[in-house]
PDB file of N, CA and C in Angstrom:
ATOM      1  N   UNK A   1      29.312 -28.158  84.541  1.00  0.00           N
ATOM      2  CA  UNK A   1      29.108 -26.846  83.977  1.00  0.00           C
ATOM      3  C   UNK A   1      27.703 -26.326  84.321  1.00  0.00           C
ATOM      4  N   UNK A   2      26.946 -27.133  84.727  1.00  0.00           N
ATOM      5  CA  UNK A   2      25.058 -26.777  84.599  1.00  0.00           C
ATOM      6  C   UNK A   2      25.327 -26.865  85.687  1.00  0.00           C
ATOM      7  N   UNK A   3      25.954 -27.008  87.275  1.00  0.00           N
ATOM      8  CA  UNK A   3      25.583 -26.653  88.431  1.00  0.00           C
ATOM      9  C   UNK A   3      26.441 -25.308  88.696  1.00  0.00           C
ATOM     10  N   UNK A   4      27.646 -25.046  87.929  1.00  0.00           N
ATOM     11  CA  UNK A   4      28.156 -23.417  87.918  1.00  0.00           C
ATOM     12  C   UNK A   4      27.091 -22.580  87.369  1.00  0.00           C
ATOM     13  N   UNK A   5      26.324 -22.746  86.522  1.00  0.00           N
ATOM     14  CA  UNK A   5      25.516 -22.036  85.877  1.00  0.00           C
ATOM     15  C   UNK A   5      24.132 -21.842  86.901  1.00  0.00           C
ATOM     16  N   UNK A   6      24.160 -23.018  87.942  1.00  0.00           N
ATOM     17  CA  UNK A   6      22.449 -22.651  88.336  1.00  0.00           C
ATOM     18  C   UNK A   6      22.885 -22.095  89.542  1.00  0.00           C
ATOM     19  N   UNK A   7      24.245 -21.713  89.970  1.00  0.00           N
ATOM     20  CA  UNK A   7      24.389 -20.784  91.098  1.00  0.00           C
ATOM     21  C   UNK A   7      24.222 -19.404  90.315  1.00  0.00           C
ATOM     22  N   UNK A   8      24.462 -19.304  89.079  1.00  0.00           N
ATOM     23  CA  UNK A   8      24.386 -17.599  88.801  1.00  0.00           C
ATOM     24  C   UNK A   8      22.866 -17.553  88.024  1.00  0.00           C
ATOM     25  N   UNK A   9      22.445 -18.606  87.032  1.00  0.00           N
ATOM     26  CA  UNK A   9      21.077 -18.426  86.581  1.00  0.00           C
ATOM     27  C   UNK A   9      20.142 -19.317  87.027  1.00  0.00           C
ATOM     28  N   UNK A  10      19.971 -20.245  88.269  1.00  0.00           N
ATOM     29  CA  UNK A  10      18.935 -20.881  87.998  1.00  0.00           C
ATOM     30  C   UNK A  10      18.158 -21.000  87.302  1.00  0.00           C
ATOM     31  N   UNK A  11      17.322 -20.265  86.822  1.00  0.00           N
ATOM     32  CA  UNK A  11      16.022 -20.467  85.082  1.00  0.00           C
ATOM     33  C   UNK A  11      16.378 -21.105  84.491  1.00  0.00           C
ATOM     34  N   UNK A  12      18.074 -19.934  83.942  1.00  0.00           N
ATOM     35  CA  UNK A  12      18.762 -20.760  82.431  1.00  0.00           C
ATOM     36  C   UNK A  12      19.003 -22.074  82.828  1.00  0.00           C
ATOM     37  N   UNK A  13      19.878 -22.675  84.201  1.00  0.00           N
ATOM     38  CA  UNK A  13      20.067 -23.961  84.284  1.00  0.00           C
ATOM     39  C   UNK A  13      18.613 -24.964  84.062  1.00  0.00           C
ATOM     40  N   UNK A  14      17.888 -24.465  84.653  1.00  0.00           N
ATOM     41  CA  UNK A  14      16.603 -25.749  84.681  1.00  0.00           C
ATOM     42  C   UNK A  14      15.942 -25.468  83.365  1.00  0.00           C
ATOM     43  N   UNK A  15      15.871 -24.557  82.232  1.00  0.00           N
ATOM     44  CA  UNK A  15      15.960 -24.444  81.280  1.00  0.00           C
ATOM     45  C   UNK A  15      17.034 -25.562  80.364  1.00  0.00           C
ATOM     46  N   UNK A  16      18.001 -25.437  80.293  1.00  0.00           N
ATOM     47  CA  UNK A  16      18.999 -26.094  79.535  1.00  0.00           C
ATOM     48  C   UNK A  16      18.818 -27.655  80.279  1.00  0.00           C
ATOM     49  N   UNK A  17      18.500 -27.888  81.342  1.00  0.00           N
ATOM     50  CA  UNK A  17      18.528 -29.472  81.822  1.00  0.00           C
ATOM     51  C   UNK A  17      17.415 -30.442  81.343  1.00  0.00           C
ATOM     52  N   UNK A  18      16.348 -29.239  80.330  1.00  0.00           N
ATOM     53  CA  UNK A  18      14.904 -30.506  79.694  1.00  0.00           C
ATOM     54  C   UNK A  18      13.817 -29.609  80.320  1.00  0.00           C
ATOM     55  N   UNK A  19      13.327 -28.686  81.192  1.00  0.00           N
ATOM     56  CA  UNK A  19      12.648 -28.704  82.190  1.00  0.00           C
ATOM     57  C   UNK A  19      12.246 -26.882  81.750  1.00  0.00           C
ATOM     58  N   UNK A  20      11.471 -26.793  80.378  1.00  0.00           N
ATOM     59  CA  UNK A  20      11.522 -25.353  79.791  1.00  0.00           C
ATOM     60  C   UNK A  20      10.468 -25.435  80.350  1.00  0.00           C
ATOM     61  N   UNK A  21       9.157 -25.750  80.543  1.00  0.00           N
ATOM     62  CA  UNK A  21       7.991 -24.815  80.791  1.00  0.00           C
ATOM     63  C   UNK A  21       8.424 -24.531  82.068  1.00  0.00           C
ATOM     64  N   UNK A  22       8.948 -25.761  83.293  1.00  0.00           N
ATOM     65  CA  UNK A  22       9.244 -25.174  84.501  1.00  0.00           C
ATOM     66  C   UNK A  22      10.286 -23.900  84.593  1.00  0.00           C
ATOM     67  N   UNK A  23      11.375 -24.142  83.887  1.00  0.00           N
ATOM     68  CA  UNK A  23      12.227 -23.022  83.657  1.00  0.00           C
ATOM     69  C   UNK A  23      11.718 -21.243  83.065  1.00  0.00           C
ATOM     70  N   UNK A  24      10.428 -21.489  82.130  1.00  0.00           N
ATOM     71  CA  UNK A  24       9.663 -20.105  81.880  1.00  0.00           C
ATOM     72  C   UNK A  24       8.827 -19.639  83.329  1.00  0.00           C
ATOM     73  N   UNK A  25       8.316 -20.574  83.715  1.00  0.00           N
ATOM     74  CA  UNK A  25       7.699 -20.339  85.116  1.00  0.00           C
ATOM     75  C   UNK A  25       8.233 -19.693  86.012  1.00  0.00           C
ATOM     76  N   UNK A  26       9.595 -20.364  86.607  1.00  0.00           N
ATOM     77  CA  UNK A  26      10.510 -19.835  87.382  1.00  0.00           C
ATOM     78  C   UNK A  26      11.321 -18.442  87.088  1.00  0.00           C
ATOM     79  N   UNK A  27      11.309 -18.332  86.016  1.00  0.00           N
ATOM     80  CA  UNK A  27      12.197 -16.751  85.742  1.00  0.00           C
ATOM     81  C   UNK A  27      11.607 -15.943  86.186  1.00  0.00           C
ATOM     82  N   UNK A  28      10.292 -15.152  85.645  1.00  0.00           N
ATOM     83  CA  UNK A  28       9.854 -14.003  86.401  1.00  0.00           C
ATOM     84  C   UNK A  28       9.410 -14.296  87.694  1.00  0.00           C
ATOM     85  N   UNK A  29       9.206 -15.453  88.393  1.00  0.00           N
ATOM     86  CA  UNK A  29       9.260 -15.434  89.951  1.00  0.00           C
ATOM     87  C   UNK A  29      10.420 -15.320  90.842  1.00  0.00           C
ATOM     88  N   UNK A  30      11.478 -16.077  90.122  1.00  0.00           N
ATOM     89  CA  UNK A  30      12.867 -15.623  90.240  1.00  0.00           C
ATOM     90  C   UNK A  30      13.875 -14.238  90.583  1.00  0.00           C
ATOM     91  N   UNK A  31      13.017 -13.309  89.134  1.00  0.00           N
ATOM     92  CA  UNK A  31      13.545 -11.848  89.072  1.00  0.00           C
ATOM     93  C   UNK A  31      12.847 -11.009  90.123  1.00  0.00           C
ATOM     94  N   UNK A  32      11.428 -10.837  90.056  1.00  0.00           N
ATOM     95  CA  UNK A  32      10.066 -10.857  91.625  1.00  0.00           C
ATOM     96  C   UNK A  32      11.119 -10.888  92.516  1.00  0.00           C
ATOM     97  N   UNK A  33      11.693 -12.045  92.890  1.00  0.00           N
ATOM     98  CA  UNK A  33      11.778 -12.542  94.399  1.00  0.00           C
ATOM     99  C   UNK A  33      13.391 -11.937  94.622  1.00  0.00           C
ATOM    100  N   UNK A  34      14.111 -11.601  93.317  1.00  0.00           N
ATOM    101  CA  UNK A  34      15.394 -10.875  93.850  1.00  0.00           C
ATOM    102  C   UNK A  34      15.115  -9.202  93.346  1.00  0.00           C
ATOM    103  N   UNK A  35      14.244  -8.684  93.415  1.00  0.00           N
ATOM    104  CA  UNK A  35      14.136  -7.940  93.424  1.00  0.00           C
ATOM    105  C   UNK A  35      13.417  -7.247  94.459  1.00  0.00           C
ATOM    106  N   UNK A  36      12.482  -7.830  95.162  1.00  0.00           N
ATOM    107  CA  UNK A  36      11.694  -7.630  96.430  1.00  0.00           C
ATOM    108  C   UNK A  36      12.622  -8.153  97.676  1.00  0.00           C
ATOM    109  N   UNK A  37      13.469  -9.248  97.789  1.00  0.00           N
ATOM    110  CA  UNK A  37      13.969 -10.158  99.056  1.00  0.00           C
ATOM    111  C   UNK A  37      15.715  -9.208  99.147  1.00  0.00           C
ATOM    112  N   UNK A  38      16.151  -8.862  97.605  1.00  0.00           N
ATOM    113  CA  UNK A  38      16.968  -8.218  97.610  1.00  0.00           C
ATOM    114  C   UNK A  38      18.105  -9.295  97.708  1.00  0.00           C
ATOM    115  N   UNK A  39      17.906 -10.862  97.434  1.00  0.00           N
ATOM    116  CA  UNK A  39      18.671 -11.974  96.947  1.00  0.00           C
ATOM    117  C   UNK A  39      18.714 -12.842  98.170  1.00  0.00           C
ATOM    118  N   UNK A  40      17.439 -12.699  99.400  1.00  0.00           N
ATOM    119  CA  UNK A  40      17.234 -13.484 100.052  1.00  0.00           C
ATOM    120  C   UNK A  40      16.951 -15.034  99.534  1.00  0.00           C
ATOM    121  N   UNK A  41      16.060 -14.694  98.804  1.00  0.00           N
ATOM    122  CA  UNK A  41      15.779 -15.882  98.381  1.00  0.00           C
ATOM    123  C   UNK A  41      16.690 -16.681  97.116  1.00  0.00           C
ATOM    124  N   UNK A  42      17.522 -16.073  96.470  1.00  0.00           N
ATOM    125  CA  UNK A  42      18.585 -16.636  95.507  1.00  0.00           C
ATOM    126  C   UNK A  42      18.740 -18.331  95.932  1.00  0.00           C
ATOM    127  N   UNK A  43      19.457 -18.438  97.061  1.00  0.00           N
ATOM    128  CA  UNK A  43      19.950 -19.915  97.198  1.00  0.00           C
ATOM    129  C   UNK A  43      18.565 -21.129  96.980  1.00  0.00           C
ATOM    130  N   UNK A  44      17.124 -20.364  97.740  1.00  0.00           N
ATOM    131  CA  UNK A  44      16.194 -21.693  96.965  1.00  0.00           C
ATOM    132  C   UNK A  44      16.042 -21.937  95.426  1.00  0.00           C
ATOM    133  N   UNK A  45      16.222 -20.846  94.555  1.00  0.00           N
ATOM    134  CA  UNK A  45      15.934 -21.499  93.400  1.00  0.00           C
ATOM    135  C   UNK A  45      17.618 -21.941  93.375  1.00  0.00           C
ATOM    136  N   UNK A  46      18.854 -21.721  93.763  1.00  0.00           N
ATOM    137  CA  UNK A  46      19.718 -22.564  93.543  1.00  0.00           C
ATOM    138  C   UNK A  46      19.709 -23.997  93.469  1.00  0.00           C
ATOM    139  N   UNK A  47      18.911 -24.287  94.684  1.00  0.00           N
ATOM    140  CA  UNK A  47      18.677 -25.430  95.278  1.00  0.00           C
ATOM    141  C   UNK A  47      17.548 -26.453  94.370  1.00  0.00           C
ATOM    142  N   UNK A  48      16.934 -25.396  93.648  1.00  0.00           N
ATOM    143  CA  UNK A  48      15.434 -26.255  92.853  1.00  0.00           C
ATOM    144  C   UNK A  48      16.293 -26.426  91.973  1.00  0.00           C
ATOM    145  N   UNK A  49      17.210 -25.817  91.519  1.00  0.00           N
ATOM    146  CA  UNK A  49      17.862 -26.177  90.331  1.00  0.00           C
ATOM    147  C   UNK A  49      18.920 -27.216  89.994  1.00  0.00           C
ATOM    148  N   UNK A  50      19.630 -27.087  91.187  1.00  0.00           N
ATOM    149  CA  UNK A  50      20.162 -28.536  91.628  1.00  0.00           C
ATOM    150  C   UNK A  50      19.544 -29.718  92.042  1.00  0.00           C
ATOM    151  N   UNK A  51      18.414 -29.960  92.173  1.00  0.00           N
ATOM    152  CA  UNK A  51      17.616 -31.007  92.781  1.00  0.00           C
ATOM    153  C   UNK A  51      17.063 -31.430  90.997  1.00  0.00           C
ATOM    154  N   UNK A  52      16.924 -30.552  90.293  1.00  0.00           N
ATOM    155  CA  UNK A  52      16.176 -30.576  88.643  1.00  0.00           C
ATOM    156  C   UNK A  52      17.480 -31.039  88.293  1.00  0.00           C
ATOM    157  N   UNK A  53      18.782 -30.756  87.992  1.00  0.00           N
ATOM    158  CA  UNK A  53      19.656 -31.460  87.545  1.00  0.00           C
ATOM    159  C   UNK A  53      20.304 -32.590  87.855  1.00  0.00           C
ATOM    160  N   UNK A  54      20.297 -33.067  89.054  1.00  0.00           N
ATOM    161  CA  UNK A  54      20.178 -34.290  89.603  1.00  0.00           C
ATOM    162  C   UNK A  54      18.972 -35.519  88.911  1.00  0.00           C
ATOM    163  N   UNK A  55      18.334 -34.650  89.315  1.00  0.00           N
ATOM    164  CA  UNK A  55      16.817 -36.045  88.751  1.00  0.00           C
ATOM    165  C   UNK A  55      16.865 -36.198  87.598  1.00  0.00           C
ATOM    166  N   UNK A  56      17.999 -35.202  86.607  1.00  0.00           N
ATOM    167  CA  UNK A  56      18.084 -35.764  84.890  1.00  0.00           C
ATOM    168  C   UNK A  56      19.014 -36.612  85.065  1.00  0.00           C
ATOM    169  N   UNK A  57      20.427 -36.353  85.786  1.00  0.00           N
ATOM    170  CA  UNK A  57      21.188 -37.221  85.603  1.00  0.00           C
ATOM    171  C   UNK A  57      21.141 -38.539  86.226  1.00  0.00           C
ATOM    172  N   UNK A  58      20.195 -38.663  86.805  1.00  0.00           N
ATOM    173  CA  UNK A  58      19.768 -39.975  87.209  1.00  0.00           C
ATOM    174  C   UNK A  58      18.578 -40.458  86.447  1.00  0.00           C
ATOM    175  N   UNK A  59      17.936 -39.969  86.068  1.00  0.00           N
ATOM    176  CA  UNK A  59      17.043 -40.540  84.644  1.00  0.00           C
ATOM    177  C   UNK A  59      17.673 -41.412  83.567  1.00  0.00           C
ATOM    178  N   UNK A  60      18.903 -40.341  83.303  1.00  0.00           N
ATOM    179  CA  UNK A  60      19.618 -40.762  82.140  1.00  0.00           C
ATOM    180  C   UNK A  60      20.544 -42.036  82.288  1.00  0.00           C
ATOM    181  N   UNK A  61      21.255 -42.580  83.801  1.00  0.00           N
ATOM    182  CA  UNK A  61      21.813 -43.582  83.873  1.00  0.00           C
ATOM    183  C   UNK A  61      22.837 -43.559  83.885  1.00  0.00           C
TER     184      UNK A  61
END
């Protein structure tokens, strides 16, 4: 459910995975960067966000 979610919100996903100050960080650079690139850049924070939900579920075991 948290990798459907970090294709449409990345923030909220790395938010909800443990990872809030990084997740406050990332939003308004996020909104910035699809608002200037015009959603060029969308798939890297996809990608940070999947790489952040990975490294929990391998934390956790």
């Amino acid at each position: 459910m948290n990798y459907l979610l970090a294709i449409l919100l990345p923030p909220l996903s790395i938010f909800l995975a443990g990872r809030v100050i990084l997740g406050i960080i990332i939003a308004p650079i996020w909104i910035l960067a699809l608002i200037f690139s015009g959603g060029l850049t969308h798939p890297m924070f996809v990608l940070l966000a999947w790489f952040v939900i990975f490294e929990r579920r391998e934390k956790r075991g």
